[in-house]
PDB file of N, CA and C in Angstrom:
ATOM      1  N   UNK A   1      19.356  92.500  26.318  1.00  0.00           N
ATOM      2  CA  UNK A   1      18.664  91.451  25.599  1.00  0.00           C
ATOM      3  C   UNK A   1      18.321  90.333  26.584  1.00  0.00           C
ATOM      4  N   UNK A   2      17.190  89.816  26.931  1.00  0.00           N
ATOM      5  CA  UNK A   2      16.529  89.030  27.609  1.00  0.00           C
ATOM      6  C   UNK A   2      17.013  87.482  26.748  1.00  0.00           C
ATOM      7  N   UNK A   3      17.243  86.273  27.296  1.00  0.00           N
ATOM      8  CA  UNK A   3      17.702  85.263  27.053  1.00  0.00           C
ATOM      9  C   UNK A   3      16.403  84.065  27.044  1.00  0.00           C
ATOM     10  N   UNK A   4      15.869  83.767  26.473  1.00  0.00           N
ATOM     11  CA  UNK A   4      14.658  82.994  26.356  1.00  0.00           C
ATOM     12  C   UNK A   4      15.081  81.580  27.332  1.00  0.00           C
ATOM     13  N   UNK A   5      14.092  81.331  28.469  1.00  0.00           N
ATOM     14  CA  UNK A   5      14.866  79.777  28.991  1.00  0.00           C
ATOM     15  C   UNK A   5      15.187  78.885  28.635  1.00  0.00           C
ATOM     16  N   UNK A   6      16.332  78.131  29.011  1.00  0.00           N
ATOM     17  CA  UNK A   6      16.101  76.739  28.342  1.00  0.00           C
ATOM     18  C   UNK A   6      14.982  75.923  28.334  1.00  0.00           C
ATOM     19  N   UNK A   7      14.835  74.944  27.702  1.00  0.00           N
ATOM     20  CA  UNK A   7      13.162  74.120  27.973  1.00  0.00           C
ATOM     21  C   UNK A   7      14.094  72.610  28.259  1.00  0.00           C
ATOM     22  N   UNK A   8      14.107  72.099  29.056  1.00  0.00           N
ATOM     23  CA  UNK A   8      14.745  70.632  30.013  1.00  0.00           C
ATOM     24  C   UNK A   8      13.433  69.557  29.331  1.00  0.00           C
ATOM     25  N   UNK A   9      13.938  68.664  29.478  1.00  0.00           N
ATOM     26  CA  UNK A   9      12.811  67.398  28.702  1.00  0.00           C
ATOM     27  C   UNK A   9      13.256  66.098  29.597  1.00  0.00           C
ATOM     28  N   UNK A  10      12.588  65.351  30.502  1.00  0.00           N
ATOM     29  CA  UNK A  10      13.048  64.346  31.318  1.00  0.00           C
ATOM     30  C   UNK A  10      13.409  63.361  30.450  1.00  0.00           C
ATOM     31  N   UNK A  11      13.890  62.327  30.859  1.00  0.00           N
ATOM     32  CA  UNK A  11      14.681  61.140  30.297  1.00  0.00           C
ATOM     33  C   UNK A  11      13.630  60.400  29.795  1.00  0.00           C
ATOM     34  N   UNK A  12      12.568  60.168  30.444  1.00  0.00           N
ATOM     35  CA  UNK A  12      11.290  59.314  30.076  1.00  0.00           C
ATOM     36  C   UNK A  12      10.852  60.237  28.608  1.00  0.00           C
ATOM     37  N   UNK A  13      10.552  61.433  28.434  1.00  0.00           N
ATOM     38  CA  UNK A  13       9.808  62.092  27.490  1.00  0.00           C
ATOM     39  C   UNK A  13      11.058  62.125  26.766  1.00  0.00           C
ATOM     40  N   UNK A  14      12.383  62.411  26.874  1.00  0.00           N
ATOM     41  CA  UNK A  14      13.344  61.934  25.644  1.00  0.00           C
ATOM     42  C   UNK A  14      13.243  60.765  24.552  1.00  0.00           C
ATOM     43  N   UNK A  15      13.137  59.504  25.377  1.00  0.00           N
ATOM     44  CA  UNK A  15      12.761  58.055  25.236  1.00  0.00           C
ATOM     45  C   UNK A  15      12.074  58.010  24.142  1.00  0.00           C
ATOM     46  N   UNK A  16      11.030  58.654  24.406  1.00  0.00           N
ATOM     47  CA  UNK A  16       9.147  58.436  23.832  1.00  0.00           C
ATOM     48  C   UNK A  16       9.426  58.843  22.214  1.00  0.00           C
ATOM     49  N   UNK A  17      10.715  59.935  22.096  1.00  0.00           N
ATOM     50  CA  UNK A  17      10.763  60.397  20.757  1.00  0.00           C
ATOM     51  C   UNK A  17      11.282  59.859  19.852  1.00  0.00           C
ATOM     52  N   UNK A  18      11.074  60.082  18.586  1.00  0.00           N
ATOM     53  CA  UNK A  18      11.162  59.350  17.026  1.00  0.00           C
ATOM     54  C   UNK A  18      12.703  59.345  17.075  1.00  0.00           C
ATOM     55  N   UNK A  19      13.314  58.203  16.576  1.00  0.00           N
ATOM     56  CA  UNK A  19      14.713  58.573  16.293  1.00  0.00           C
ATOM     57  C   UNK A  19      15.004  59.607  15.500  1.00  0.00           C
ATOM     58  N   UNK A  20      16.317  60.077  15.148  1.00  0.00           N
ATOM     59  CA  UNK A  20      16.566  61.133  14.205  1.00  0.00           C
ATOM     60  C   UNK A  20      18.076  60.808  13.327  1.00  0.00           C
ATOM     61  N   UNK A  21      18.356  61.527  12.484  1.00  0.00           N
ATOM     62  CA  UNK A  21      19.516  61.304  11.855  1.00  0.00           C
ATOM     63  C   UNK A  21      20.069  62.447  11.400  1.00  0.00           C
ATOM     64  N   UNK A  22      21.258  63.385  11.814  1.00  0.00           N
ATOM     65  CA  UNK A  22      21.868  62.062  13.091  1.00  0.00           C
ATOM     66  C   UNK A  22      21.286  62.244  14.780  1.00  0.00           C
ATOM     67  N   UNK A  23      22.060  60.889  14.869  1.00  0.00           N
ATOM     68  CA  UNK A  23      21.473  60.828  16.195  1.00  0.00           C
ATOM     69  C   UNK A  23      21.388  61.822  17.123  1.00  0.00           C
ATOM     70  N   UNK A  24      20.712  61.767  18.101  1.00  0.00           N
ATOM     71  CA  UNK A  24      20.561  62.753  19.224  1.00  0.00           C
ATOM     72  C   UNK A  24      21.102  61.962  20.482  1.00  0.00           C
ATOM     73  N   UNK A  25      21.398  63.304  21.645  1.00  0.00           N
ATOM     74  CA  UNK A  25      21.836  62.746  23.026  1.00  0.00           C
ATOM     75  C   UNK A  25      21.192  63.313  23.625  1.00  0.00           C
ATOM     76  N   UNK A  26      21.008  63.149  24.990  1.00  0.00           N
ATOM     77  CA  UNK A  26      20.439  63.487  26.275  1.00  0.00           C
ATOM     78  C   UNK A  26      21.321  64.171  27.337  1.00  0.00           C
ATOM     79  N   UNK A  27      21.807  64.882  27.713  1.00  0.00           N
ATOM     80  CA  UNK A  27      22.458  65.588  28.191  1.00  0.00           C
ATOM     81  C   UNK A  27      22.092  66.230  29.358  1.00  0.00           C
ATOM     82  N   UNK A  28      21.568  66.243  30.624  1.00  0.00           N
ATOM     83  CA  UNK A  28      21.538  66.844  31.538  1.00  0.00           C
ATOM     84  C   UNK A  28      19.708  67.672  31.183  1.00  0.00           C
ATOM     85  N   UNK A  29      19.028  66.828  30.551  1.00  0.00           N
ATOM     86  CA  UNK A  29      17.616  67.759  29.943  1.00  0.00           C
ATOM     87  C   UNK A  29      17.513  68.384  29.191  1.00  0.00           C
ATOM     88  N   UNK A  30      18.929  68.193  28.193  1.00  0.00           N
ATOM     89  CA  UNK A  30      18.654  69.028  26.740  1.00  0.00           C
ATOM     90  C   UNK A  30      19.144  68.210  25.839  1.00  0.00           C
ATOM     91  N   UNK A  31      18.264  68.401  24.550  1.00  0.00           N
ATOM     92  CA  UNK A  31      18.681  67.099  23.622  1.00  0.00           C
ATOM     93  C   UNK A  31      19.755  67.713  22.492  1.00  0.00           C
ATOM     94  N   UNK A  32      20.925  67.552  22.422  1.00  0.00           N
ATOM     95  CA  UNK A  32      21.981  67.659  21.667  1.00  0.00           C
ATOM     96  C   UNK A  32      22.108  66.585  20.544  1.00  0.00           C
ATOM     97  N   UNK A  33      21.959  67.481  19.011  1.00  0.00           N
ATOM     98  CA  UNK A  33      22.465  66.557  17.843  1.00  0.00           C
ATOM     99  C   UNK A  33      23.728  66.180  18.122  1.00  0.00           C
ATOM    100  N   UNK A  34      24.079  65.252  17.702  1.00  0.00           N
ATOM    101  CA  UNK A  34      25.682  64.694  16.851  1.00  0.00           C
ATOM    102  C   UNK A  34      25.895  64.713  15.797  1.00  0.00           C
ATOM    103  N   UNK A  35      27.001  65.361  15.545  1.00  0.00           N
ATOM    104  CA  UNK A  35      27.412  65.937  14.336  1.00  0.00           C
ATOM    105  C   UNK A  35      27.756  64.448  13.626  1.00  0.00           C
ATOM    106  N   UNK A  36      27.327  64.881  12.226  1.00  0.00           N
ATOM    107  CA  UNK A  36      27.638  64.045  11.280  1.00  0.00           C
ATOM    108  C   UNK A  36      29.063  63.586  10.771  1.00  0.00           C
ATOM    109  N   UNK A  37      29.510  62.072  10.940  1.00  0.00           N
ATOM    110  CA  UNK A  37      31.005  61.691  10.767  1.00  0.00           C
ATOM    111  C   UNK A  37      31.866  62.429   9.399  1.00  0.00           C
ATOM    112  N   UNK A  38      32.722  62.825   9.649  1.00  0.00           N
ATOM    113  CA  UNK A  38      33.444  63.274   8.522  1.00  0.00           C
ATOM    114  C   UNK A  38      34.560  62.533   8.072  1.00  0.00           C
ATOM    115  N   UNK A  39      35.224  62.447   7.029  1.00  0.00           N
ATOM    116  CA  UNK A  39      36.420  62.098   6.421  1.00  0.00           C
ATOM    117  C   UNK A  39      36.382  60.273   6.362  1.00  0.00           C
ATOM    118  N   UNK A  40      37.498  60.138   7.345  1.00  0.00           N
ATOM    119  CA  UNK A  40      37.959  58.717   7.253  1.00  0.00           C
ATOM    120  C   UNK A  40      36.160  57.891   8.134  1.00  0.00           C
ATOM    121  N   UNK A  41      36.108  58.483   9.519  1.00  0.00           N
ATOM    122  CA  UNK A  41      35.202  58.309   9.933  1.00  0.00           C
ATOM    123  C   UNK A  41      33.662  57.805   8.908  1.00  0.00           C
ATOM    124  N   UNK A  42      33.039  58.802   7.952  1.00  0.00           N
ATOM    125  CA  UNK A  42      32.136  58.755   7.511  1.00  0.00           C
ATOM    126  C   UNK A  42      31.749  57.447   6.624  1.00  0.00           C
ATOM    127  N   UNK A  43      33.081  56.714   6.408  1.00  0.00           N
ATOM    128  CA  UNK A  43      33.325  55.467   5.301  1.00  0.00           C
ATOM    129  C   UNK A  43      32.904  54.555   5.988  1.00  0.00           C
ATOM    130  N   UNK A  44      32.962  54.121   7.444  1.00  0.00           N
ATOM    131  CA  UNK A  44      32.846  53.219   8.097  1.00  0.00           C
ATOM    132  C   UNK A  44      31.824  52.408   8.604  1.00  0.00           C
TER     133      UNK A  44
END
C-alpha cells in the first residue's frame, strides 16, 4: 500500500487561515486539531 505524502503548509500560509473550533496548531508544517476539553476542564 503506497502512503499518500504529507502536504507541509509554511507558518505564513498557516497564519492567513480562518480560525477554527477547536483550535488548531502548527506543528513542524502540519496543522494539528486540539482536542476538545473534557470533564472538569470543559467548565472553565
Amino acid at each position: 500500500m503506497l502512503k499518500s505524502p504529507i502536504k507541509t503548509l509554511s507558518l505564513e500560509d498557516f497564519l492567513k487561515l480562518p480560525e477554527t473550533k477547536p483550535a488548531c496548531e502548527y506543528i513542524q508544517g502540519q496543522i494539528i486539531q486540539k482536542p476538545m476539553p473534557q470533564g472538569h476542564h470543559s467548565t472553565i
